[in-house]
C-alpha atoms as a PDB file:
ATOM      1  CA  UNK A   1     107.615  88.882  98.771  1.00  0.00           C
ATOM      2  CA  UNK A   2     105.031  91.693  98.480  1.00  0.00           C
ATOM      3  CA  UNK A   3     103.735  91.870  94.385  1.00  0.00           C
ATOM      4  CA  UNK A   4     106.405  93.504  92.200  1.00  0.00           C
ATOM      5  CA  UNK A   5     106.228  97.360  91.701  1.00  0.00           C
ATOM      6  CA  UNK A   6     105.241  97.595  87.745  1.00  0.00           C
ATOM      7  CA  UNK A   7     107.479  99.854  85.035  1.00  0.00           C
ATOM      8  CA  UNK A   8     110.873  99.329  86.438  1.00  0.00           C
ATOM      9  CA  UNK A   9     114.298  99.827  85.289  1.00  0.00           C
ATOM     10  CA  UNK A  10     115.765  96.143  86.535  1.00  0.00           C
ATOM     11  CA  UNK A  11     119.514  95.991  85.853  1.00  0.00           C
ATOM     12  CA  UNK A  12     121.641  92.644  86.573  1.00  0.00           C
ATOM     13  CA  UNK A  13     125.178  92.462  86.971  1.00  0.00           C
ATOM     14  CA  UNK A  14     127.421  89.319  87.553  1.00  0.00           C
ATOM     15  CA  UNK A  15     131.088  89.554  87.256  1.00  0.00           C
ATOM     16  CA  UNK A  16     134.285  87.930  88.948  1.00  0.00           C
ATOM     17  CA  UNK A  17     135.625  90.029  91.904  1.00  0.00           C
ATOM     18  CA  UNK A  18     137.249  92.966  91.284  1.00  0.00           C
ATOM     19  CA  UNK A  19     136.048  93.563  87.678  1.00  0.00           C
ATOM     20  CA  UNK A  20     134.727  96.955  88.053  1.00  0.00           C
ATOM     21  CA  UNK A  21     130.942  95.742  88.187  1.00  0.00           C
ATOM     22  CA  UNK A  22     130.753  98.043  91.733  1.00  0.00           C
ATOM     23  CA  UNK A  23     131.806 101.189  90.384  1.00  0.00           C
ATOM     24  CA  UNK A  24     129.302 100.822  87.166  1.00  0.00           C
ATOM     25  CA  UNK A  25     126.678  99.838  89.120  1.00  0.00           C
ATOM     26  CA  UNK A  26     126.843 102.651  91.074  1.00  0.00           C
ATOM     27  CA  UNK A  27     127.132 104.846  88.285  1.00  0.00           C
ATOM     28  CA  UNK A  28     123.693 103.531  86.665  1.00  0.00           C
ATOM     29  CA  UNK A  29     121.711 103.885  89.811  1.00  0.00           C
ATOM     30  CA  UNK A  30     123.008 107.391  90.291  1.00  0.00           C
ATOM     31  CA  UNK A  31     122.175 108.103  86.273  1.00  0.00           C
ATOM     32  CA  UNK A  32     118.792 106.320  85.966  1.00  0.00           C
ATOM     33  CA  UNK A  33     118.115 107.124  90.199  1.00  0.00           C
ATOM     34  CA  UNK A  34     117.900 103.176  90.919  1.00  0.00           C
ATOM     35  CA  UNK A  35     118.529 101.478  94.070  1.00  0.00           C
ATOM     36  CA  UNK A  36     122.069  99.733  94.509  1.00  0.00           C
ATOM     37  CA  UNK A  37     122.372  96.666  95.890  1.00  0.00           C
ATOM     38  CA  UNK A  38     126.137  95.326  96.057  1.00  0.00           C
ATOM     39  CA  UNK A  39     124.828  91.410  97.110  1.00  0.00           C
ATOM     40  CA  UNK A  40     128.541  90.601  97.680  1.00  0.00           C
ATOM     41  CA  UNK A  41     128.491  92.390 100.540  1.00  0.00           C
ATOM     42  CA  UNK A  42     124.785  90.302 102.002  1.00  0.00           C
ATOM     43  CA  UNK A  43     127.875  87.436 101.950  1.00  0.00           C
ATOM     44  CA  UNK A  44     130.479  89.067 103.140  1.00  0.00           C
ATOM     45  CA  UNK A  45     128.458  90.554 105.938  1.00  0.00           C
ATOM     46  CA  UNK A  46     127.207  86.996 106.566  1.00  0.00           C
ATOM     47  CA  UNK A  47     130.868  85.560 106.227  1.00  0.00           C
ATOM     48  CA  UNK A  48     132.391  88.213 108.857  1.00  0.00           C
ATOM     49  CA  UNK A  49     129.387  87.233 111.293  1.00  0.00           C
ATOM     50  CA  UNK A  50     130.485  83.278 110.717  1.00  0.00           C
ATOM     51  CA  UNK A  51     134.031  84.336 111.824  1.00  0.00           C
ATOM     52  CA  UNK A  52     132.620  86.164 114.777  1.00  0.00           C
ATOM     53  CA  UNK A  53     129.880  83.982 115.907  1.00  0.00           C
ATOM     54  CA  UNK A  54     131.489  80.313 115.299  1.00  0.00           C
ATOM     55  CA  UNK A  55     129.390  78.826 118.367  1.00  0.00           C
ATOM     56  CA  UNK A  56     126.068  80.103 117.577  1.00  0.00           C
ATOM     57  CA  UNK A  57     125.964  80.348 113.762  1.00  0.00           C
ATOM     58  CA  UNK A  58     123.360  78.338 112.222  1.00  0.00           C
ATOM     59  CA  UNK A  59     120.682  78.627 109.381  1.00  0.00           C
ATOM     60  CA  UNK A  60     118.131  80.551 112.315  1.00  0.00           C
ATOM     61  CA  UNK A  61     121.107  82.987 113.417  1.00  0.00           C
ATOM     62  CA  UNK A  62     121.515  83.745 109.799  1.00  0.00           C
ATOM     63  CA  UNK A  63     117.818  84.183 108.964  1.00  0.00           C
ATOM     64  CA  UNK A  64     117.468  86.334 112.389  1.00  0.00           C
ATOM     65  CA  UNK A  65     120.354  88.801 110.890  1.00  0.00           C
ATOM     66  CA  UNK A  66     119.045  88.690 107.289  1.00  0.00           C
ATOM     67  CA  UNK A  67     115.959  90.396 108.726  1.00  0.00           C
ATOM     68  CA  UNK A  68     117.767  93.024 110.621  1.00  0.00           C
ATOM     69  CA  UNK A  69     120.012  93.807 107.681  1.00  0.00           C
ATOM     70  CA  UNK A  70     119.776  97.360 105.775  1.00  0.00           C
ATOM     71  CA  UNK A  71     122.153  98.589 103.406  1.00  0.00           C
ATOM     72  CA  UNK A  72     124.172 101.038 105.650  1.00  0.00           C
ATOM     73  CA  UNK A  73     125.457  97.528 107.517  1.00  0.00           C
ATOM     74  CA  UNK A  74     126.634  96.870 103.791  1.00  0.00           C
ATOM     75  CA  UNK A  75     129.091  99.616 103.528  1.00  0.00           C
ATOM     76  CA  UNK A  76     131.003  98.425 106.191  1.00  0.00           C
ATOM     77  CA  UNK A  77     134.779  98.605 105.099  1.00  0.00           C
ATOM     78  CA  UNK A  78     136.030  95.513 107.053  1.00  0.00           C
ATOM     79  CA  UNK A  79     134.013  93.414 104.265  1.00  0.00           C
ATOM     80  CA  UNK A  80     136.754  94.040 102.310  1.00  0.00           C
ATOM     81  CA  UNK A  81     139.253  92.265 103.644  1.00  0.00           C
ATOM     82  CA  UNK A  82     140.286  88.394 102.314  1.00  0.00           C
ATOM     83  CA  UNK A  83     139.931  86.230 105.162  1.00  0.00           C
ATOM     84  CA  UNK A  84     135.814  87.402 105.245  1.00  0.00           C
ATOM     85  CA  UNK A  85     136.136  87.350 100.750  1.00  0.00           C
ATOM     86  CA  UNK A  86     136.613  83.532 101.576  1.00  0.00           C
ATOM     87  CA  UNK A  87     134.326  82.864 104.495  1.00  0.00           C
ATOM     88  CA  UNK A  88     131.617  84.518 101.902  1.00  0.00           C
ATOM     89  CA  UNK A  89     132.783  82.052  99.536  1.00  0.00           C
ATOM     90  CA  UNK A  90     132.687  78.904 101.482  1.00  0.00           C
ATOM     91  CA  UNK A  91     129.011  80.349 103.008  1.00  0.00           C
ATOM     92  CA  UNK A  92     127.970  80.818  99.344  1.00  0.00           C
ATOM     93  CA  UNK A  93     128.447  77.426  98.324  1.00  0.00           C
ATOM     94  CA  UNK A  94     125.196  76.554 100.935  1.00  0.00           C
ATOM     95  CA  UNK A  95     121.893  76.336  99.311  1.00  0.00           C
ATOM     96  CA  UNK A  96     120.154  77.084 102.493  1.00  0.00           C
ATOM     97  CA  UNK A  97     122.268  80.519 102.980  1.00  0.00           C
ATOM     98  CA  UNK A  98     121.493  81.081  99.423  1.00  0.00           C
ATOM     99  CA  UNK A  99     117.643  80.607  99.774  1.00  0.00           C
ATOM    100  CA  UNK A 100     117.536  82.663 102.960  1.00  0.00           C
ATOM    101  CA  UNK A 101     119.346  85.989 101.283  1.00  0.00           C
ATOM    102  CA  UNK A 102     117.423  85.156  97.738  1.00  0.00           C
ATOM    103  CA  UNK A 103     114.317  86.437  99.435  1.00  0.00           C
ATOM    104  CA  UNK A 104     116.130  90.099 100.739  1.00  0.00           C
ATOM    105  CA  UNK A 105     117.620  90.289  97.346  1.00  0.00           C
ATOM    106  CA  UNK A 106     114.164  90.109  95.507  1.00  0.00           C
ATOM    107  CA  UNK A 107     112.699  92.380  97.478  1.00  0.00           C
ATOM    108  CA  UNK A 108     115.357  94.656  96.598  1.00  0.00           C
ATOM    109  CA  UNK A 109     115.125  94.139  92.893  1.00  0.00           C
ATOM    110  CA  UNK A 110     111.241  94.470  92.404  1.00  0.00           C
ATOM    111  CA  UNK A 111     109.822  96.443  95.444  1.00  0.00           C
ATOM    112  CA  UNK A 112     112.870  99.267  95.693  1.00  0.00           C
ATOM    113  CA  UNK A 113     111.485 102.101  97.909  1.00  0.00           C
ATOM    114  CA  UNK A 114     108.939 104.681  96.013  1.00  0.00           C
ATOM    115  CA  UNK A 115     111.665 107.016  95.292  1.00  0.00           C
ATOM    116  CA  UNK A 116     113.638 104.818  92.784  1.00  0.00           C
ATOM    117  CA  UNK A 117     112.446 104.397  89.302  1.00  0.00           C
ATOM    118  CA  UNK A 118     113.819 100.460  89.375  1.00  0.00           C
ATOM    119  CA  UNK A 119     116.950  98.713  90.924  1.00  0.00           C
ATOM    120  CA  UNK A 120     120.592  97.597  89.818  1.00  0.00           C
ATOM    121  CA  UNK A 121     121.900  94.284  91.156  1.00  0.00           C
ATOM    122  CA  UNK A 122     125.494  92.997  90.964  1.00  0.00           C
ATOM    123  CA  UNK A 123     127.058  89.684  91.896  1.00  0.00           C
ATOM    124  CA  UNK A 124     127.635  86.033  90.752  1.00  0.00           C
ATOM    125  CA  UNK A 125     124.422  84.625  90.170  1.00  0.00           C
ATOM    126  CA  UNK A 126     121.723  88.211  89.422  1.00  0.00           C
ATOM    127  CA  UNK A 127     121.558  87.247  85.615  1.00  0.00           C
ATOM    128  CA  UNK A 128     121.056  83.492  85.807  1.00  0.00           C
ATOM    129  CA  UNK A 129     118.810  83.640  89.577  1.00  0.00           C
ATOM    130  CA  UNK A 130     117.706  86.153  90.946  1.00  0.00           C
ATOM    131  CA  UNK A 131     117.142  88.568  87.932  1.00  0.00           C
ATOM    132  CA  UNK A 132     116.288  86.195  85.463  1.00  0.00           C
ATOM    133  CA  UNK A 133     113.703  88.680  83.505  1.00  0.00           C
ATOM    134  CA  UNK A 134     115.543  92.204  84.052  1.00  0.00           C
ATOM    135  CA  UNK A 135     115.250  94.434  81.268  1.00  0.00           C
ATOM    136  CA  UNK A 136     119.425  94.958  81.005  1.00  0.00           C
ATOM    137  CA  UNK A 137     121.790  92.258  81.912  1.00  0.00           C
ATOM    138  CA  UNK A 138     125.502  92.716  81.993  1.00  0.00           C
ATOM    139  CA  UNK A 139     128.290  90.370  82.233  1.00  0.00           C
ATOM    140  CA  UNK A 140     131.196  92.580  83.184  1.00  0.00           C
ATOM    141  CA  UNK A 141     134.841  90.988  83.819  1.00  0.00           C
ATOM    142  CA  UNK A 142     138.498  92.046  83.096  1.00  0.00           C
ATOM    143  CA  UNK A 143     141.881  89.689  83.025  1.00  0.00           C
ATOM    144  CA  UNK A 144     142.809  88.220  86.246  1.00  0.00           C
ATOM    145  CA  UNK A 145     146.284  90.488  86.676  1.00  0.00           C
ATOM    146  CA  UNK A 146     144.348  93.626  85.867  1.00  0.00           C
ATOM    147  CA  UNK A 147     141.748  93.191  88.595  1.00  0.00           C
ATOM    148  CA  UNK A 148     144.093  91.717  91.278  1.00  0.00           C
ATOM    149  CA  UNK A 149     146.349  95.088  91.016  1.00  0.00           C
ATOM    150  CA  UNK A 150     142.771  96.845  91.061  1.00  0.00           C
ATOM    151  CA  UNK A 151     141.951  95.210  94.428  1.00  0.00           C
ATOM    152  CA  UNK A 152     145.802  95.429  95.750  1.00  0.00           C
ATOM    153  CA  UNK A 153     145.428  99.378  94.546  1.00  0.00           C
ATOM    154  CA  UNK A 154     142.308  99.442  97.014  1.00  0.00           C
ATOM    155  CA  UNK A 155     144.054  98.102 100.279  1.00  0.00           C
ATOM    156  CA  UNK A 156     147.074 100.016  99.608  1.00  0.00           C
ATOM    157  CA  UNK A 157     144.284 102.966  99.834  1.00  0.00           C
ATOM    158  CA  UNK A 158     143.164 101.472 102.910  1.00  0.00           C
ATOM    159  CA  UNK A 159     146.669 101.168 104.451  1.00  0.00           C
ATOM    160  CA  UNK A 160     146.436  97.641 104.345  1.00  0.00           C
ATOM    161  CA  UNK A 161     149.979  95.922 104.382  1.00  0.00           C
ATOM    162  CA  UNK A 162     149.698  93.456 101.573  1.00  0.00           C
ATOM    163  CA  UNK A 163     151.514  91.709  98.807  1.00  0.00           C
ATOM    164  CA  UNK A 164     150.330  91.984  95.120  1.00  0.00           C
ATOM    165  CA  UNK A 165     151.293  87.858  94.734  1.00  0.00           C
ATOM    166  CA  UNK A 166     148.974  86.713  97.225  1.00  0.00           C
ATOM    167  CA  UNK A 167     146.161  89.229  96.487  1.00  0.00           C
ATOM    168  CA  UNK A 168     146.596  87.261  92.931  1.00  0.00           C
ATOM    169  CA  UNK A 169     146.384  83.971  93.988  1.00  0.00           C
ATOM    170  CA  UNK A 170     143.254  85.038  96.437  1.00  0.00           C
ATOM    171  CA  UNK A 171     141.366  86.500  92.992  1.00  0.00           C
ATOM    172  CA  UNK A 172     142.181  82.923  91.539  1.00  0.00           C
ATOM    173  CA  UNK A 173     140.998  80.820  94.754  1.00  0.00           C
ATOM    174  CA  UNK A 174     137.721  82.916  94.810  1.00  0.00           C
ATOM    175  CA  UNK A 175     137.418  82.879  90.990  1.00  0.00           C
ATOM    176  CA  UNK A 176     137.190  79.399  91.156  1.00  0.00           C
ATOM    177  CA  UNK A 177     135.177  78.985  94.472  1.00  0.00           C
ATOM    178  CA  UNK A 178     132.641  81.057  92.788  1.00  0.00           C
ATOM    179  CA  UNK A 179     133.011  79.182  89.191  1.00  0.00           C
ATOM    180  CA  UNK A 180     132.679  75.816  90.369  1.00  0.00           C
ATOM    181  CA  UNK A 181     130.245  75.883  92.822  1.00  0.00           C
ATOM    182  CA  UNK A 182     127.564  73.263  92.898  1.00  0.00           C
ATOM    183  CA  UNK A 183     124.479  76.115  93.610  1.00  0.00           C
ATOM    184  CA  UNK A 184     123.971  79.294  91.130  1.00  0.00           C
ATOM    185  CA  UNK A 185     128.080  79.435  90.254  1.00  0.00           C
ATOM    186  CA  UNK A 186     129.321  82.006  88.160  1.00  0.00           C
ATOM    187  CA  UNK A 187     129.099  81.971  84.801  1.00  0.00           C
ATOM    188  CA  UNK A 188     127.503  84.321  81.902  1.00  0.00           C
ATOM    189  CA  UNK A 189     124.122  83.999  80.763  1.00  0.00           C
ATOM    190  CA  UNK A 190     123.129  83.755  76.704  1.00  0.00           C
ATOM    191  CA  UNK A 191     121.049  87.180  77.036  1.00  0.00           C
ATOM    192  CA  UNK A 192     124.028  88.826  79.278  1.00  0.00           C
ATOM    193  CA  UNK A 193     126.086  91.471  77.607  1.00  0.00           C
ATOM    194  CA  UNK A 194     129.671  90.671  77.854  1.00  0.00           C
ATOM    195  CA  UNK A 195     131.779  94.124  78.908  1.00  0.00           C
ATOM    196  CA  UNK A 196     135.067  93.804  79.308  1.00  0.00           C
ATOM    197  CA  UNK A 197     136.465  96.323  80.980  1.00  0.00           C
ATOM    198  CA  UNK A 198     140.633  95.375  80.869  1.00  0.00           C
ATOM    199  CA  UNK A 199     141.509  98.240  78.504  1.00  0.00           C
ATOM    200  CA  UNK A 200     138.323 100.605  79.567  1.00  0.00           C
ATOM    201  CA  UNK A 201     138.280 103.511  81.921  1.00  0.00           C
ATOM    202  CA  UNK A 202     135.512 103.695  84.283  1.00  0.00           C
ATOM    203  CA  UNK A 203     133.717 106.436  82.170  1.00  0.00           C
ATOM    204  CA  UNK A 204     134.378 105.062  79.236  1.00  0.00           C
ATOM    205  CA  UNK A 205     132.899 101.437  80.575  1.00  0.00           C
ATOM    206  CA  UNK A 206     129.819 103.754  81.427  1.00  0.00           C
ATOM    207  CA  UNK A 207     129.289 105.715  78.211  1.00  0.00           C
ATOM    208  CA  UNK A 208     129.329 102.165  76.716  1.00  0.00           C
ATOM    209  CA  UNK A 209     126.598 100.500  79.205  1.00  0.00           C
ATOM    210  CA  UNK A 210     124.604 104.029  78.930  1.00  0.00           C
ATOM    211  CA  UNK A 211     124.668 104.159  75.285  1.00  0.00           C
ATOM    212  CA  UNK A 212     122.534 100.668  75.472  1.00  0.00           C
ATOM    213  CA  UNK A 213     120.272 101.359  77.811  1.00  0.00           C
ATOM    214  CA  UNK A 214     119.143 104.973  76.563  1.00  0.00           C
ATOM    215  CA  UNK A 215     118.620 102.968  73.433  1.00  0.00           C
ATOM    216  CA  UNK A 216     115.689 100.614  75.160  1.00  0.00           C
ATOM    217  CA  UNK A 217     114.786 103.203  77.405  1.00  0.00           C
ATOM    218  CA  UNK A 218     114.039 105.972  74.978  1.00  0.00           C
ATOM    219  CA  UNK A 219     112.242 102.941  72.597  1.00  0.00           C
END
């Protein structure tokens, strides 16, 4: 990695799926002008190409992709789907993987183009890996019925034919997937600030997160 830009606004966010961490992440980089980087999506871009490629993926297809990747591949709506939410998972569980998309991540965190004044990170593992030293670090989650009819809300959206039931017992197979994983699972850090967002509305989740970090900022 080239040496870290100096005076950034780092933000890291981990959270269980479907917690609301995406929508207030984008809100803070569009406040404080940071680049977003949604790392769920680095796996679920890597998990789709795993489905796709089953003959030729290996650790050199993966680091040949991670090179070419950019975040308009990211915003990809396929990713959404739950058969590529679980080939993420079972890729994320390989420390290899892990080291291989570590290095993209990084980059993004502490050498963001010239035109952001710092980065904001969410996923599983930002606060306790990759962003160990960011200046805010959020642990944002939300009870497991409220964010599965969150996520079934989003396919219906998407015309997506799908049953609230088994988008419930997907959240619980990936919540523990990504809980009990021998390599950087999820779990909040000491130094993480816990937001739960269960009884929140998305502005009111981001008046809270911006009311601490104008506080820091402004000191």
């Amino acid at each position: 990695m080239k040496k870290k830009r100096k005076n950034l606004i780092t933000v890291a966010i981990d959270s269980p799926a479907a917690a609301g961490a995406g929508t207030q992440a984008k809100y803070i980089a569009n406040e404080y002008k940071l680049l977003y980087l949604d790392t769920g999506k680095i796996y679920r871009f890597i998990g789709k190409l795993r489905l796709n490629n089953k003959n030729n993926f290996n650790y050199k297809f993966v680091r040949e992709q991670i090179k070419k990747i950019n975040l308009e591949k990211l915003k990809d709506k396929s990713l959404i789907s739950n058969e590529i939410a679980i080939s993420a998972s079972i890729i994320a569980k390989d420390y290899k993987i892990r080291k291989i998309i570590k290095k993209f991540q990084l980059e993004c965190a502490y050498n963001p183009p010239k035109k952001f004044f710092g980065s904001v990170l969410d996923g599983r593992d930002i606060t306790s890996v990759i962003m160990k030293n960011a200046m805010f670090k959020f642990y944002i989650t939300a009870n497991i019925k409220i964010r599965a009819r969150r996520r079934y809300l989003e396919f219906k959206k998407l015309n997506k034919k799908i049953d609230y039931k088994f988008v419930l017992k997907s959240l619980r197979k990936r919540d523990y997937l990504d809980k009990n994983r021998k390599f950087s699972p999820l779990k909040k850090t000491k130094d993480s600030i816990l937001i739960n967002t269960s009884k929140l509305s998305k502005k009111a989740c981001f008046i809270k997160i911006k009311s601490i970090m104008d506080k820091k900022i402004k000191i």
